[in-house]
N, C-alpha and C. Protein backbone atom coordinates (compact mmCIF):
# COMPACT_ATOMS: atom_id res chain seq x y z
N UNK A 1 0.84 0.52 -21.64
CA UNK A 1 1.31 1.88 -21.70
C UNK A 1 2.82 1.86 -21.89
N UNK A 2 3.23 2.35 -23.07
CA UNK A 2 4.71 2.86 -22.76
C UNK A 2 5.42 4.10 -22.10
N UNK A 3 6.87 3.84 -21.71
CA UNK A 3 7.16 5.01 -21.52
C UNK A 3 8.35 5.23 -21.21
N UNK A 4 8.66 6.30 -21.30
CA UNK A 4 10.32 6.56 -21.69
C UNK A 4 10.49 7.25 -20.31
N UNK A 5 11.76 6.33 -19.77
CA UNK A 5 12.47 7.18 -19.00
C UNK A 5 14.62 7.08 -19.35
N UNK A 6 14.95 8.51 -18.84
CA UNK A 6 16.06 8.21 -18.97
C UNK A 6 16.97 8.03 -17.88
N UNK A 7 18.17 7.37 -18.26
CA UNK A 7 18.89 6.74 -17.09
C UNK A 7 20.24 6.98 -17.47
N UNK A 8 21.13 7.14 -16.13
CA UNK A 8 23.03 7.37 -16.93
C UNK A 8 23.25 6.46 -17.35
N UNK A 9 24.72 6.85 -17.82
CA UNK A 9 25.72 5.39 -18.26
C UNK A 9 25.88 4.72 -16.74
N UNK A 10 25.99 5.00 -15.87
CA UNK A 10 26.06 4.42 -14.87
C UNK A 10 24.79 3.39 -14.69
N UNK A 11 23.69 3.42 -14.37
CA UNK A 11 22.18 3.51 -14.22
C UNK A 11 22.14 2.56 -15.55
N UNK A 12 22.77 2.39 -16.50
CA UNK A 12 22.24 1.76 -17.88
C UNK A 12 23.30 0.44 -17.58
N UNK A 13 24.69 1.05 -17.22
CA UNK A 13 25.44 -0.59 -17.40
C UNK A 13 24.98 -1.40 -15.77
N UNK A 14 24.46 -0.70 -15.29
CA UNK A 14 24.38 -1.41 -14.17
C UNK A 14 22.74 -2.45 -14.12
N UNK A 15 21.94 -1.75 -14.54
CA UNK A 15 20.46 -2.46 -15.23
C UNK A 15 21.11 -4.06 -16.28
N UNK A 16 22.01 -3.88 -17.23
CA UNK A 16 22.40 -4.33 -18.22
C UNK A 16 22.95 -5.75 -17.44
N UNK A 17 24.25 -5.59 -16.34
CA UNK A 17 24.69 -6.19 -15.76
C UNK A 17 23.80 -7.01 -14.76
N UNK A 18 22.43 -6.53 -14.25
CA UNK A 18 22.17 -7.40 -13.59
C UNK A 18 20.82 -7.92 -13.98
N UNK A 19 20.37 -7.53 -15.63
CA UNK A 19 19.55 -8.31 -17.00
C UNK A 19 20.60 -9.81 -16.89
N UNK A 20 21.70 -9.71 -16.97
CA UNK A 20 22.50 -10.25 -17.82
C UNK A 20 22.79 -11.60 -16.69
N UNK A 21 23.03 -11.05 -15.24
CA UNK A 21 23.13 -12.00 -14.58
C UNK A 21 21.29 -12.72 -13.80
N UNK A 22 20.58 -11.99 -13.85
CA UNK A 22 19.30 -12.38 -13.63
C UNK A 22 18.82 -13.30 -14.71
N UNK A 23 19.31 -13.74 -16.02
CA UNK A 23 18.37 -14.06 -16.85
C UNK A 23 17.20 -12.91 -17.77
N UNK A 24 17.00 -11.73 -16.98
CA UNK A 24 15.64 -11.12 -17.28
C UNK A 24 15.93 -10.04 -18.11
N UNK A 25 14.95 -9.72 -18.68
CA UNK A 25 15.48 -8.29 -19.68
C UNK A 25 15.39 -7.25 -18.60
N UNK A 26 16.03 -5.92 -18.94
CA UNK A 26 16.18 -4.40 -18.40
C UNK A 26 14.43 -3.88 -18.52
N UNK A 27 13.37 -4.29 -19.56
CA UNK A 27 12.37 -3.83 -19.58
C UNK A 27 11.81 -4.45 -18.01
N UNK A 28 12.22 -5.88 -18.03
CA UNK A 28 11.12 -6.79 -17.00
C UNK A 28 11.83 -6.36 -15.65
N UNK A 29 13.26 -6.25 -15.80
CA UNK A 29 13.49 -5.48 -14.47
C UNK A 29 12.77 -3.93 -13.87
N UNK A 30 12.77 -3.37 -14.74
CA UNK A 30 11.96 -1.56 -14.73
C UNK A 30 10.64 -1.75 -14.22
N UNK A 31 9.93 -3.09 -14.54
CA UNK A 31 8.44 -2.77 -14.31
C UNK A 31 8.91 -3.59 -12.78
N UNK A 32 9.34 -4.59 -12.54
CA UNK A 32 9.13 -5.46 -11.23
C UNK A 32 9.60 -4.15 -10.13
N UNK A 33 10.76 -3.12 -10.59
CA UNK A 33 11.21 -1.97 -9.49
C UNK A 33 9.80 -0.95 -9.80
N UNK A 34 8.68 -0.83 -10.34
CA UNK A 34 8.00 -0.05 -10.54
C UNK A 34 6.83 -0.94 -9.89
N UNK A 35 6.85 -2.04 -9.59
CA UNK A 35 5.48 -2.11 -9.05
C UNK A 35 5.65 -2.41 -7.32
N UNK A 36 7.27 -3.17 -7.06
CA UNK A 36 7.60 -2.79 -5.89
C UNK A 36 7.47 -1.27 -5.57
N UNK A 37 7.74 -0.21 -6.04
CA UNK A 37 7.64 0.98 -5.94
C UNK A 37 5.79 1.18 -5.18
N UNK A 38 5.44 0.83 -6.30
CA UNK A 38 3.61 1.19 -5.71
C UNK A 38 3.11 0.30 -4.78
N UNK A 39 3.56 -1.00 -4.55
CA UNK A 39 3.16 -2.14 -3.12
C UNK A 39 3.55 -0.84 -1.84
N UNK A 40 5.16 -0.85 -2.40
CA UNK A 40 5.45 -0.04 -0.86
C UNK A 40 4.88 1.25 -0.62
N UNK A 41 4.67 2.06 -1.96
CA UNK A 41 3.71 3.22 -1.39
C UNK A 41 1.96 3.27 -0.80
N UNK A 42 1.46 2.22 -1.57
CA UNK A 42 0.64 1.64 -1.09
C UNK A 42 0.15 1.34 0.66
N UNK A 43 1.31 0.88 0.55
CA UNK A 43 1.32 0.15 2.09
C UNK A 43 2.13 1.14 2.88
N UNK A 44 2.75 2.17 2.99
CA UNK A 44 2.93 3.45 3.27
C UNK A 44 1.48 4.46 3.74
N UNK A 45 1.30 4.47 2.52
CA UNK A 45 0.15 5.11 2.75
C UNK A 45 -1.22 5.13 3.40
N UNK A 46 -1.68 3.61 3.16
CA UNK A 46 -2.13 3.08 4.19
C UNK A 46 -2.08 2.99 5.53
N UNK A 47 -0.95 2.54 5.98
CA UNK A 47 -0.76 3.00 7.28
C UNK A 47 -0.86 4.55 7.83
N UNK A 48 -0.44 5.50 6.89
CA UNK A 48 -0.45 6.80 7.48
C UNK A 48 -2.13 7.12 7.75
N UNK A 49 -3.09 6.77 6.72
CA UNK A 49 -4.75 6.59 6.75
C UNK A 49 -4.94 6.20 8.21
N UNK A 50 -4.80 4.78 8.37
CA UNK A 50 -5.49 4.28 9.80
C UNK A 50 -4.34 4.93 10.99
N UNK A 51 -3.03 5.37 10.91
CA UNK A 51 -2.70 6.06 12.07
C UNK A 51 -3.95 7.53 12.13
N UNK A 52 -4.29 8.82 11.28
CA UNK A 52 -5.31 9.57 11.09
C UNK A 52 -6.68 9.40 11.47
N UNK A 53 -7.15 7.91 11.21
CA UNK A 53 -8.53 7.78 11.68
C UNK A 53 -8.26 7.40 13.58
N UNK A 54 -7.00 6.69 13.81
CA UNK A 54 -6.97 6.31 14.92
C UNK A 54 -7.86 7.35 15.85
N UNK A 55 -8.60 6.73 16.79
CA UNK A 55 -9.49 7.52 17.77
C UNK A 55 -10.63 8.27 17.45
N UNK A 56 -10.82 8.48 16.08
CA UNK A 56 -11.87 9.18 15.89
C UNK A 56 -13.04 8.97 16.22
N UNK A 57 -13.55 7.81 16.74
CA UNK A 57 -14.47 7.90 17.52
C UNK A 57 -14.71 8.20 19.02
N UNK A 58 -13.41 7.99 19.52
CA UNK A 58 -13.47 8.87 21.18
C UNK A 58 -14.58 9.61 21.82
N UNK A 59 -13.79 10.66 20.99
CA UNK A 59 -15.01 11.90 21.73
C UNK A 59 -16.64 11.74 21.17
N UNK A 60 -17.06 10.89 21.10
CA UNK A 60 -18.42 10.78 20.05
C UNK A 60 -19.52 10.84 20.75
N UNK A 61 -20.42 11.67 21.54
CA UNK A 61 -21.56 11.68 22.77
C UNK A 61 -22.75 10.81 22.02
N UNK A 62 -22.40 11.01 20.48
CA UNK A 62 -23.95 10.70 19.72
C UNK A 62 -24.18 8.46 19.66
N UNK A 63 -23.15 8.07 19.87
CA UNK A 63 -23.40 6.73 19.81
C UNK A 63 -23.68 6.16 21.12
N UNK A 64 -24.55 5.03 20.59
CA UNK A 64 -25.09 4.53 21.95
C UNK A 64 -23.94 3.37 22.52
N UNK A 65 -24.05 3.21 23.81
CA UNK A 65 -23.18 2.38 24.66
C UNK A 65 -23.16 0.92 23.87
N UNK A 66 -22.26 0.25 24.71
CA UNK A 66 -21.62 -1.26 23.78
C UNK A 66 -22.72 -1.86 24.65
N UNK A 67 -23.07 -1.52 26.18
CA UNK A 67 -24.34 -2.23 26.68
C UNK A 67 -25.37 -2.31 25.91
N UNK A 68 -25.82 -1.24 25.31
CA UNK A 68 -26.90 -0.91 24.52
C UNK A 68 -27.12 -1.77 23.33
N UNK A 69 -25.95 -1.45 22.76
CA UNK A 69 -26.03 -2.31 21.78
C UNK A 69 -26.28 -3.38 21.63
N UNK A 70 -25.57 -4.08 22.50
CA UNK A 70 -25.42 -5.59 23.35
C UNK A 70 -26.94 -6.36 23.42
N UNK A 71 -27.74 -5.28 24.25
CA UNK A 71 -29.35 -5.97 24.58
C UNK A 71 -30.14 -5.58 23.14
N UNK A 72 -29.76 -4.64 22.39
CA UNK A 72 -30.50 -4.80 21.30
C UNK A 72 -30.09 -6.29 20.15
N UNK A 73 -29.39 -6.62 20.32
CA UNK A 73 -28.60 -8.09 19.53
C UNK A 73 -29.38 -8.77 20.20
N UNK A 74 -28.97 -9.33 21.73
CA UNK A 74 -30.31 -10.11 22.25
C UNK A 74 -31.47 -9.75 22.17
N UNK A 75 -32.01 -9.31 22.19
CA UNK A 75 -33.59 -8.99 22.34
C UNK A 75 -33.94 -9.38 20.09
N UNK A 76 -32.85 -9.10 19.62
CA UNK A 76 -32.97 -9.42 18.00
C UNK A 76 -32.80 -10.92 17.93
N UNK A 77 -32.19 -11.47 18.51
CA UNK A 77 -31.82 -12.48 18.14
C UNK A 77 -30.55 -12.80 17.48
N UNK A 78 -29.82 -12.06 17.64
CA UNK A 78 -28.80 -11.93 16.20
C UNK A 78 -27.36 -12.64 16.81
């Protein structure tokens, strides 16, 4: 996919300058800050998920006890 974004003169010599001292082109720099971008939202977001589910089973009357469960494994064999 391509795609155009624009950037200042500031934002352009400064990409340029550190192509230049990295070895790497300004393209290969844009995508490595664009996929750090989505790891960390990723993993942002994620966490905000399992803080939300945290506890949701608490209040739950309908599941059976960990005893319960427990003698049904033995009595299975499992």
């Amino acid at each position: 996919m391509t795609t155009s974004i624009t950037l200042t003169e500031q934002e352009e010599t400064a990409l340029q300058t550190i192509a230049q001292q990295t070895g790497k082109t300004p393209d290969e720099l844009l995508r490595e800050a664009v996929e750090q971008l989505l790891v960390q939202y990723q993993q942002t977001h994620r966490r905000a998920l399992l803080q939300q589910a945290r506890g949701m089973w608490r209040d739950r009357t309908d599941l059976p006890t960990l005893e319960t469960l427990r003698r049904e494994f033995d009595r299975a064999g499992v």
